[in-house]
N, C-alpha and C. Protein backbone atom coordinates (compact mmCIF):
# COMPACT_ATOMS: atom_id res chain seq x y z
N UNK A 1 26.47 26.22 26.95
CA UNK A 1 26.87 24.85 26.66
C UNK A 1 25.69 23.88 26.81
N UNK A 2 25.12 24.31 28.13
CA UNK A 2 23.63 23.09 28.25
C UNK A 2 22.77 23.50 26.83
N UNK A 3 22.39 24.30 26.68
CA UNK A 3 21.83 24.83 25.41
C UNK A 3 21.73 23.91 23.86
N UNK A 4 23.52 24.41 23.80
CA UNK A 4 24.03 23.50 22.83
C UNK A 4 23.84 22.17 22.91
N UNK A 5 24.13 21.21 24.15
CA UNK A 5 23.56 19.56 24.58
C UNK A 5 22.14 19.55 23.94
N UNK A 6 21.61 20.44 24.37
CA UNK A 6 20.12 20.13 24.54
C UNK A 6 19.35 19.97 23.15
N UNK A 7 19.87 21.22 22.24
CA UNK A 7 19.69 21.22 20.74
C UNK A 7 19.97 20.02 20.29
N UNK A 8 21.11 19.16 20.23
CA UNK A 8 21.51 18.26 19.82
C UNK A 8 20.64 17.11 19.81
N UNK A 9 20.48 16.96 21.05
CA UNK A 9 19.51 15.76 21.48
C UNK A 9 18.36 15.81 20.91
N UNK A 10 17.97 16.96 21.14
CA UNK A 10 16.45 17.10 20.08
C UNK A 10 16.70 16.96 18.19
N UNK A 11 17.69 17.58 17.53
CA UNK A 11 17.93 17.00 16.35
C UNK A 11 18.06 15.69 16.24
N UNK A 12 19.12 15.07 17.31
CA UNK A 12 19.25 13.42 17.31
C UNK A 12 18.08 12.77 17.02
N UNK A 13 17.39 13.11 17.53
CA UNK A 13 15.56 12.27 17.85
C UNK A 13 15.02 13.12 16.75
N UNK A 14 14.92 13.92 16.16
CA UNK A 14 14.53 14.55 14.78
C UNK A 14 14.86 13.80 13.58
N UNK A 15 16.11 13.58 13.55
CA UNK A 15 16.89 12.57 12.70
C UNK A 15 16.63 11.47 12.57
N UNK A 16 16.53 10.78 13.74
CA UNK A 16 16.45 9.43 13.47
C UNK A 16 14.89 8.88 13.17
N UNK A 17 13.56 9.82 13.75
CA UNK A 17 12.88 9.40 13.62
C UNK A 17 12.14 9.79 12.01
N UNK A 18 13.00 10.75 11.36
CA UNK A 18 12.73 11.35 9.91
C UNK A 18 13.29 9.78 9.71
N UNK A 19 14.94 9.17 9.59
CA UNK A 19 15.27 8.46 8.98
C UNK A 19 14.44 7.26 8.70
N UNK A 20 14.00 6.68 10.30
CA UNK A 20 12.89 5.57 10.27
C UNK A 20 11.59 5.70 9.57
N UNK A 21 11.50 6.90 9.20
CA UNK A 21 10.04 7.31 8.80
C UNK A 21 10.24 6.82 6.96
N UNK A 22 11.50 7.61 6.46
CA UNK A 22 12.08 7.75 5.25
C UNK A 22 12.35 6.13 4.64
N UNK A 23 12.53 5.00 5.78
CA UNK A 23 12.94 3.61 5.64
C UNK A 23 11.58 3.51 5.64
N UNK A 24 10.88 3.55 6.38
CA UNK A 24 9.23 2.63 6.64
C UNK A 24 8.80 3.06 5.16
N UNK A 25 8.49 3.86 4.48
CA UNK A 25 8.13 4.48 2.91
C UNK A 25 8.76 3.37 1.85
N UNK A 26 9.76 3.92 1.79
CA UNK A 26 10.91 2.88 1.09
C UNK A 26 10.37 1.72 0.79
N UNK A 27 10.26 0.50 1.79
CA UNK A 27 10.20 -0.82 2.14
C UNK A 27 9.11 -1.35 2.38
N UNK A 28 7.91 -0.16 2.81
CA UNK A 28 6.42 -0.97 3.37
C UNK A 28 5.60 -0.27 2.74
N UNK A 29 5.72 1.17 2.28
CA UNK A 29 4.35 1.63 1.25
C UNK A 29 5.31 1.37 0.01
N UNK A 30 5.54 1.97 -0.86
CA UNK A 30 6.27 1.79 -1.97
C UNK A 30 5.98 0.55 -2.63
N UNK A 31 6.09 -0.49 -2.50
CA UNK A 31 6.26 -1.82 -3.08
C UNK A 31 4.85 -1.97 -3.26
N UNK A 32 4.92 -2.35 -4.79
CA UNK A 32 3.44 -2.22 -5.12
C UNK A 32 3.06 -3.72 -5.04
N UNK A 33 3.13 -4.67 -4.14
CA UNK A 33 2.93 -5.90 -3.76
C UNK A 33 2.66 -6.31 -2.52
N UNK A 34 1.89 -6.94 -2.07
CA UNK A 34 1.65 -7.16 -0.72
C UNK A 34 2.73 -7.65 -0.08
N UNK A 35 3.24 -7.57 0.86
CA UNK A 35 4.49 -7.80 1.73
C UNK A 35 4.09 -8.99 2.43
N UNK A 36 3.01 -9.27 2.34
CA UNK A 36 2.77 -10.96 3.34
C UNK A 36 2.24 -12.02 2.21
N UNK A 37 2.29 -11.91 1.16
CA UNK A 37 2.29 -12.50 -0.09
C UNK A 37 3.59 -13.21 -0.78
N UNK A 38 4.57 -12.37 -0.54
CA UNK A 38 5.86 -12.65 -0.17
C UNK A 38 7.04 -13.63 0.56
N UNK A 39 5.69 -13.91 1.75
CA UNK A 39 5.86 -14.68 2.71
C UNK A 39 5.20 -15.80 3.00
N UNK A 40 4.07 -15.86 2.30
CA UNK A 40 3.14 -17.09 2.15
C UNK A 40 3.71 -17.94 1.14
N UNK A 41 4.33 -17.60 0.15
CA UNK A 41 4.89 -18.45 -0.52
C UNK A 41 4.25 -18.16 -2.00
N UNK A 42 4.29 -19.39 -2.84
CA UNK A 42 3.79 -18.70 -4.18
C UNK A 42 2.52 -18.50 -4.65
N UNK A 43 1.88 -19.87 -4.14
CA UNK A 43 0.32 -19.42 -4.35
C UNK A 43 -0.12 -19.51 -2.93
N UNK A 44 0.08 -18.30 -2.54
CA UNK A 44 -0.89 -18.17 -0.64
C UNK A 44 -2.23 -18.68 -0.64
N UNK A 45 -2.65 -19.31 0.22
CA UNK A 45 -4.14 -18.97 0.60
C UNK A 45 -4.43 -17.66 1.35
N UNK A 46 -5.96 -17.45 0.91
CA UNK A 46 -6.09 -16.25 1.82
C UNK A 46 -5.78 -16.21 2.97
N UNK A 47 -6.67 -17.26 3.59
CA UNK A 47 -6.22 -17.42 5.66
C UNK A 47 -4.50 -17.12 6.03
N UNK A 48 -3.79 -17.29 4.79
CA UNK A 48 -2.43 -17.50 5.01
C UNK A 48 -2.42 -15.99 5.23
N UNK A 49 -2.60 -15.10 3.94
CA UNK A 49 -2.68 -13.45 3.71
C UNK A 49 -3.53 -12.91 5.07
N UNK A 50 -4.34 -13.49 5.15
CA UNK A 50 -5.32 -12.44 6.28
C UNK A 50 -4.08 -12.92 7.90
N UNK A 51 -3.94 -14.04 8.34
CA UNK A 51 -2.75 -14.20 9.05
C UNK A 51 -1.82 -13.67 9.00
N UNK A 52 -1.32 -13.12 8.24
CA UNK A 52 0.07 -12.52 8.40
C UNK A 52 -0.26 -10.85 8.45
N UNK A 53 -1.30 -10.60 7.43
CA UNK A 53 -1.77 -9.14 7.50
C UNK A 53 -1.65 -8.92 9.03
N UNK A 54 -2.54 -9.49 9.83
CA UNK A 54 -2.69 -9.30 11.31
C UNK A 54 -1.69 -9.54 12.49
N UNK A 55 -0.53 -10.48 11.83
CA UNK A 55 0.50 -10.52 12.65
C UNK A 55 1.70 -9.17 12.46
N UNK A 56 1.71 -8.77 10.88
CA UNK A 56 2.20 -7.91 11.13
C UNK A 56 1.80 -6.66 11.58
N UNK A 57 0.26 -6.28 11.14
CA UNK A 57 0.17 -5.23 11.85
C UNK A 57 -0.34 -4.68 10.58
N UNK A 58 -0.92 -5.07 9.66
CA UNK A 58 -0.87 -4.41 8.48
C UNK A 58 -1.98 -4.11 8.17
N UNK A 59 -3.45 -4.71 9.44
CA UNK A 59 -4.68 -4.44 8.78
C UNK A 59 -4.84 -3.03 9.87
N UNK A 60 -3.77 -2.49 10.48
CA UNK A 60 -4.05 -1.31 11.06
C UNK A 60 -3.97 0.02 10.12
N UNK A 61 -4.08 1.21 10.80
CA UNK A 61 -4.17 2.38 10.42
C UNK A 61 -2.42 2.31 9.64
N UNK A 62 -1.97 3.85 9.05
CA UNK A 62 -0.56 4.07 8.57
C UNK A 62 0.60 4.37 10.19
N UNK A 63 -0.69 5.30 10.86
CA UNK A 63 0.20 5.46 12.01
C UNK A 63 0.62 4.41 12.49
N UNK A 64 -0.36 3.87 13.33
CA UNK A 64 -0.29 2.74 14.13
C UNK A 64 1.15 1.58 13.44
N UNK A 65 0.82 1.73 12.25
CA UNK A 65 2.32 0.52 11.49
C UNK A 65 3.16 1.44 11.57
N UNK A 66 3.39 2.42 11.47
CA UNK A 66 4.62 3.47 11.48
C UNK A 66 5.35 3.16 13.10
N UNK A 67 4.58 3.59 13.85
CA UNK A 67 4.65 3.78 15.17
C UNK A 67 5.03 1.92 16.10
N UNK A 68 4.61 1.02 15.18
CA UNK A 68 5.13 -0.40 15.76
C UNK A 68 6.17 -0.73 15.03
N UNK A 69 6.65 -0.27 13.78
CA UNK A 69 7.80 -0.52 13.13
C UNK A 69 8.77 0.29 14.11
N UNK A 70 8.38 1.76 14.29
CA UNK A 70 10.14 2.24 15.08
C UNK A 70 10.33 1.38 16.97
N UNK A 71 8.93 1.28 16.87
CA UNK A 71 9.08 0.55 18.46
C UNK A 71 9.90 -0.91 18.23
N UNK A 72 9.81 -1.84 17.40
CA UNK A 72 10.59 -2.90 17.00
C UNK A 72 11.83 -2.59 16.73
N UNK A 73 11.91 -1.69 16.04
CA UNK A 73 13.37 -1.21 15.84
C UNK A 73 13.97 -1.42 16.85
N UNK A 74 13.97 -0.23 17.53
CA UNK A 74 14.48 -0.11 19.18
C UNK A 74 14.48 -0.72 19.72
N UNK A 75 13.51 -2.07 20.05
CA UNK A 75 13.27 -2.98 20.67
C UNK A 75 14.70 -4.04 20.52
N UNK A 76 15.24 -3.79 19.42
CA UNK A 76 15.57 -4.76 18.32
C UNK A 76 15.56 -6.11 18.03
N UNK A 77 14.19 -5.83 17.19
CA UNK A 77 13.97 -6.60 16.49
C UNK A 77 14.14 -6.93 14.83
N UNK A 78 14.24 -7.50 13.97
CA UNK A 78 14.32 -7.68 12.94
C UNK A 78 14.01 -6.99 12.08
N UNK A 79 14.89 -5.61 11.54
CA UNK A 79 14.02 -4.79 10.53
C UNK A 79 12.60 -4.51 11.09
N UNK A 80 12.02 -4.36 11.82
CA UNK A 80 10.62 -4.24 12.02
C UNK A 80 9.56 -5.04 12.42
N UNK A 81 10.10 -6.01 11.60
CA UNK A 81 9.10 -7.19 11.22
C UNK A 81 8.89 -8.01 12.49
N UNK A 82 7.86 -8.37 12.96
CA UNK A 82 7.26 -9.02 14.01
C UNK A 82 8.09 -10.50 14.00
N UNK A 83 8.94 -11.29 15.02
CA UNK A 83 8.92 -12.60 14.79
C UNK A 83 9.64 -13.18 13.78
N UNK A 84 10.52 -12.54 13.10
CA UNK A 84 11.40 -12.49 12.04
C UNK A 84 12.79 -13.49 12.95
N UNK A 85 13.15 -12.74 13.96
CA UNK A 85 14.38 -12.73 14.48
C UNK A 85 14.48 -13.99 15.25
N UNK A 86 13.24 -14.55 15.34
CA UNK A 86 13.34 -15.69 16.45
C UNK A 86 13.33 -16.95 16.02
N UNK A 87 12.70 -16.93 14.30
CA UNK A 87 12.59 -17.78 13.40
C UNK A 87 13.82 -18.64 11.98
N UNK A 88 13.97 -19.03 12.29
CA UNK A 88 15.30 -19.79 11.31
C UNK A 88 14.76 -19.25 9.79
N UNK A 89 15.32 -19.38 8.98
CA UNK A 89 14.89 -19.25 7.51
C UNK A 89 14.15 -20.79 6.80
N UNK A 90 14.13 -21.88 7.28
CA UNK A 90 14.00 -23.37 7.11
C UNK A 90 12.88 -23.07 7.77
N UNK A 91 12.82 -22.75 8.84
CA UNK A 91 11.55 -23.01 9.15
C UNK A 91 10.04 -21.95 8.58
N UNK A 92 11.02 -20.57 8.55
CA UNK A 92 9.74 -19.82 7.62
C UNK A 92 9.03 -20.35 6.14
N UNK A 93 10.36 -21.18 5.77
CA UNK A 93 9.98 -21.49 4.45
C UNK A 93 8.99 -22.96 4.12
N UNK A 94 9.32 -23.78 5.54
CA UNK A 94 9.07 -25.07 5.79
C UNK A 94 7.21 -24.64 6.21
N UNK A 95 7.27 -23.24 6.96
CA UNK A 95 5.60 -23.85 7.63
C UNK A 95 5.31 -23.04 6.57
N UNK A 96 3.83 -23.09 6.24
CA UNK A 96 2.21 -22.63 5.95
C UNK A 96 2.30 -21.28 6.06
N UNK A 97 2.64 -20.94 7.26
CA UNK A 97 2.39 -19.61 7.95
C UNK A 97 3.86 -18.65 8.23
């Protein structure tokens, strides 16, 4: 029976971290557009792009963004996204940054 527990738990954490892996693809490589371009508004400045690159995490390695997206998760935070959750929609749209 411990056996059986034990298997489980290890698929559980197999699973979920395939699933998060399978979402991070999806949503953050895939999109053939910069994801903080998006967010700067329509015509960004660079400082705007290089700012957000670095807030999210985006001028790092693949791991390193892999590995801070499932930690946010868990954390829970906003889809991933750094600072998402704490921010109104008026105001993302209202500042610069």
């Amino acid at each position: 029976m411990v056996r059986y527990i034990v298997r489980r738990v290890f698929w559980l954490g197999f699973v979920l971290l395939f699933v998060a892996l399978l979402t991070y693809v999806i949503f953050f490589v895939m999109p053939p557009t910069n994801p903080t371009v998006n967010f700067c508004g329509r015509q960004p400045s660079p400082r705007c792009i290089a700012e957000l690159r670095h807030q999210f995490g985006l001028d790092r390695p693949f791991y390193v963004q892999y590995e801070l997206f499932v930690k946010r998760i868990f954390v829970g935070d906003q889809y991933g996204w750094p600072g998402l959750a704490s921010r109104s929609r008026r105001a993302r749209r209202s500042s610069p940054f």
